[in-house]
N, C-alpha and C. Protein backbone atom coordinates (compact mmCIF):
# COMPACT_ATOMS: atom_id res chain seq x y z
N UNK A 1 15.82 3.48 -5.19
CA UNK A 1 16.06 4.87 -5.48
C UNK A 1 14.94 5.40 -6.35
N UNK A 2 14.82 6.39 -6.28
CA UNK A 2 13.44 6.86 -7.30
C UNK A 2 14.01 8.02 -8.03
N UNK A 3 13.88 7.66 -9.48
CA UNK A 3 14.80 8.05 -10.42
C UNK A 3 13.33 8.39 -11.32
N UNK A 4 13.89 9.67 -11.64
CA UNK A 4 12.80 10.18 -12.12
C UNK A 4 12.57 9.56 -13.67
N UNK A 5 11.39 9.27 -13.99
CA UNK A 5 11.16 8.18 -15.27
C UNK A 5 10.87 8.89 -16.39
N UNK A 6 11.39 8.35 -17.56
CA UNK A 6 11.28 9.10 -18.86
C UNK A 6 9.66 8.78 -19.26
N UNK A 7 9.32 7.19 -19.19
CA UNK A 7 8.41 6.89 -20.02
C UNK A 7 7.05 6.86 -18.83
N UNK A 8 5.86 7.19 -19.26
CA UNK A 8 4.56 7.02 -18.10
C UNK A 8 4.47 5.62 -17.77
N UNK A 9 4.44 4.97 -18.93
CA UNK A 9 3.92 3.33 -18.71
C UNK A 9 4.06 2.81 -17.90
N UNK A 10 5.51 3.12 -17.89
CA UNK A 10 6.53 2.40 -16.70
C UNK A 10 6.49 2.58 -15.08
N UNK A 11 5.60 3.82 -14.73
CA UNK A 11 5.46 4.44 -13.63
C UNK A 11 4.89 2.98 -12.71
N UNK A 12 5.43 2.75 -11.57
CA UNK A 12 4.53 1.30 -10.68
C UNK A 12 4.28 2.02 -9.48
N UNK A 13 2.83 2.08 -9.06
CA UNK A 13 2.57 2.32 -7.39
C UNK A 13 3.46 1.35 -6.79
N UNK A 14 3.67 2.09 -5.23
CA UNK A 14 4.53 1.72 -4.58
C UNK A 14 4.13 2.70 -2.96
N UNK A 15 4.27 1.34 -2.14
CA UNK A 15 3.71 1.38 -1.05
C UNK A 15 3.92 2.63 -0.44
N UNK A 16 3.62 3.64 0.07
CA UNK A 16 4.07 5.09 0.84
C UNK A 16 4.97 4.26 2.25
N UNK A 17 4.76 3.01 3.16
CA UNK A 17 5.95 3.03 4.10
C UNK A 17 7.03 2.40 3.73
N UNK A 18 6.74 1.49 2.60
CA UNK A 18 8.01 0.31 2.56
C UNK A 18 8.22 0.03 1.22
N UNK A 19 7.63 0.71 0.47
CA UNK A 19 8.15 0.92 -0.96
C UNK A 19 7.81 -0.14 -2.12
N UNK A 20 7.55 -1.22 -1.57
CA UNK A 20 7.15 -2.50 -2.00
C UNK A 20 5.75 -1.94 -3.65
N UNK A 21 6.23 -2.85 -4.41
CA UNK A 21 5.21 -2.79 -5.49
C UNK A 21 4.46 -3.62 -5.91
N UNK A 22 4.82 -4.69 -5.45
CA UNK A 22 3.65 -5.73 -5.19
C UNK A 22 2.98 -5.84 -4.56
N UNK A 23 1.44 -6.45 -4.80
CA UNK A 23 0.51 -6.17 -3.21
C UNK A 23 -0.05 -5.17 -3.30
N UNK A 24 0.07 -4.32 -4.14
CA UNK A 24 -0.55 -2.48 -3.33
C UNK A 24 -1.86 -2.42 -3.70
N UNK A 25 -2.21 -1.56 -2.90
CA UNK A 25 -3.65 -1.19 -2.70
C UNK A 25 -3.94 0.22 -3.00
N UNK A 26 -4.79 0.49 -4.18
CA UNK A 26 -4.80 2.00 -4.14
C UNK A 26 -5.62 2.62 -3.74
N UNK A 27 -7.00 2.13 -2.97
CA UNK A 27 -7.48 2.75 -1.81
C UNK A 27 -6.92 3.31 -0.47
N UNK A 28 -5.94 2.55 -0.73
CA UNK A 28 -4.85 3.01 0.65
C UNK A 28 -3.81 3.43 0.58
N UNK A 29 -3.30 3.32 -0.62
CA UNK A 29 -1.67 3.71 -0.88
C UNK A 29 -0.55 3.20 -0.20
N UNK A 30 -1.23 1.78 0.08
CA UNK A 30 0.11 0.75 0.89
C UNK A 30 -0.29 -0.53 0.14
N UNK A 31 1.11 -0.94 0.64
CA UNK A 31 0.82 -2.90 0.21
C UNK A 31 0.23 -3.65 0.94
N UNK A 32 -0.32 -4.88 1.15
CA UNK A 32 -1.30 -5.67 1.70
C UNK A 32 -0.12 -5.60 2.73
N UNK A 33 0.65 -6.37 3.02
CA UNK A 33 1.30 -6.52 4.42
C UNK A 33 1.63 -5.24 5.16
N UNK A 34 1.74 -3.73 4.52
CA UNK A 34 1.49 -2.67 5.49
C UNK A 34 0.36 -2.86 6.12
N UNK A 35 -0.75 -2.92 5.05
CA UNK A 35 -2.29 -2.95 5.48
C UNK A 35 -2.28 -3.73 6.35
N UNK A 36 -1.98 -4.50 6.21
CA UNK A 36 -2.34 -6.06 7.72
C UNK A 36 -2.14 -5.35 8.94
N UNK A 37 -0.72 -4.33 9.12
CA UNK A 37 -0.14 -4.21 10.07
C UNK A 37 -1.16 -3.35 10.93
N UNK A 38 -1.11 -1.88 10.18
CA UNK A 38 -2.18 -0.92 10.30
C UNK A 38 -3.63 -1.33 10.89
N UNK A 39 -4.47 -2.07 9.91
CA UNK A 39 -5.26 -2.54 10.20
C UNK A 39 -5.52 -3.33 11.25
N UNK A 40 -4.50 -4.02 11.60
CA UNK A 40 -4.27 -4.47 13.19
C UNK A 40 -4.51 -4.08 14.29
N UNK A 41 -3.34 -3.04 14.24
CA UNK A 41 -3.46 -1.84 14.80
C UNK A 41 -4.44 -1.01 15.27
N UNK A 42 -5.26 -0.84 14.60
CA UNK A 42 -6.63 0.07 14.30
C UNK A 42 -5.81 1.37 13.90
N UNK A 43 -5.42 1.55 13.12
CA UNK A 43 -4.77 2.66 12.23
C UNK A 43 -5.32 3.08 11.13
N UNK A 44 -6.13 2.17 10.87
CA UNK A 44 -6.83 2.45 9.71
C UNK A 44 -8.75 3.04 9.67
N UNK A 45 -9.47 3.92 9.86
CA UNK A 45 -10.40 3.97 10.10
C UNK A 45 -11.33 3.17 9.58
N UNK A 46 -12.42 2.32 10.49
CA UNK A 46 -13.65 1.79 9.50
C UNK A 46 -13.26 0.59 9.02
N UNK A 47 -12.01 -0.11 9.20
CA UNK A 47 -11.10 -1.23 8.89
C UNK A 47 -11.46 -2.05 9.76
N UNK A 48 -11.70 -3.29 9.77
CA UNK A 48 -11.43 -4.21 10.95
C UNK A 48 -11.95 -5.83 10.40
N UNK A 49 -10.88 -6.73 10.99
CA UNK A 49 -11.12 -8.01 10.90
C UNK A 49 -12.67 -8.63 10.83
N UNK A 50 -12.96 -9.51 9.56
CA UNK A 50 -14.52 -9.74 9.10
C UNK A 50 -14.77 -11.35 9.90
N UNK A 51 -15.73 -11.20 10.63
CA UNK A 51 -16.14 -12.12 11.22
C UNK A 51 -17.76 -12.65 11.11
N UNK A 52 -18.35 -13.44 10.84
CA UNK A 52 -19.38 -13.63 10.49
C UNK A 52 -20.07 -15.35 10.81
């Protein structure tokens, strides 16, 4: 539930699809396992599996 917070400190990013607060990425505003998905996908621009 997102309950509006008294104190700033306390504020935690949290993924925009799945809410998750661990993992997150704030270049993207998701958690690593959204990202995986997306990025999979090609959902993500300029993203793609590093091969070398």
């Amino acid at each position: 539930e997102s309950k509006k917070l008294k104190f700033k400190v306390r504020y935690r990013n949290r993924c925009r699809l799945c809410g998750r607060a661990r993992g997150y990425l704030r270049k993207f505003g998701v958690c690593r396992l959204c990202f995986r998905e997306l990025a999979l996908k090609g959902e993500i621009p300029g993203v793609r599996k590093a091969s070398w």
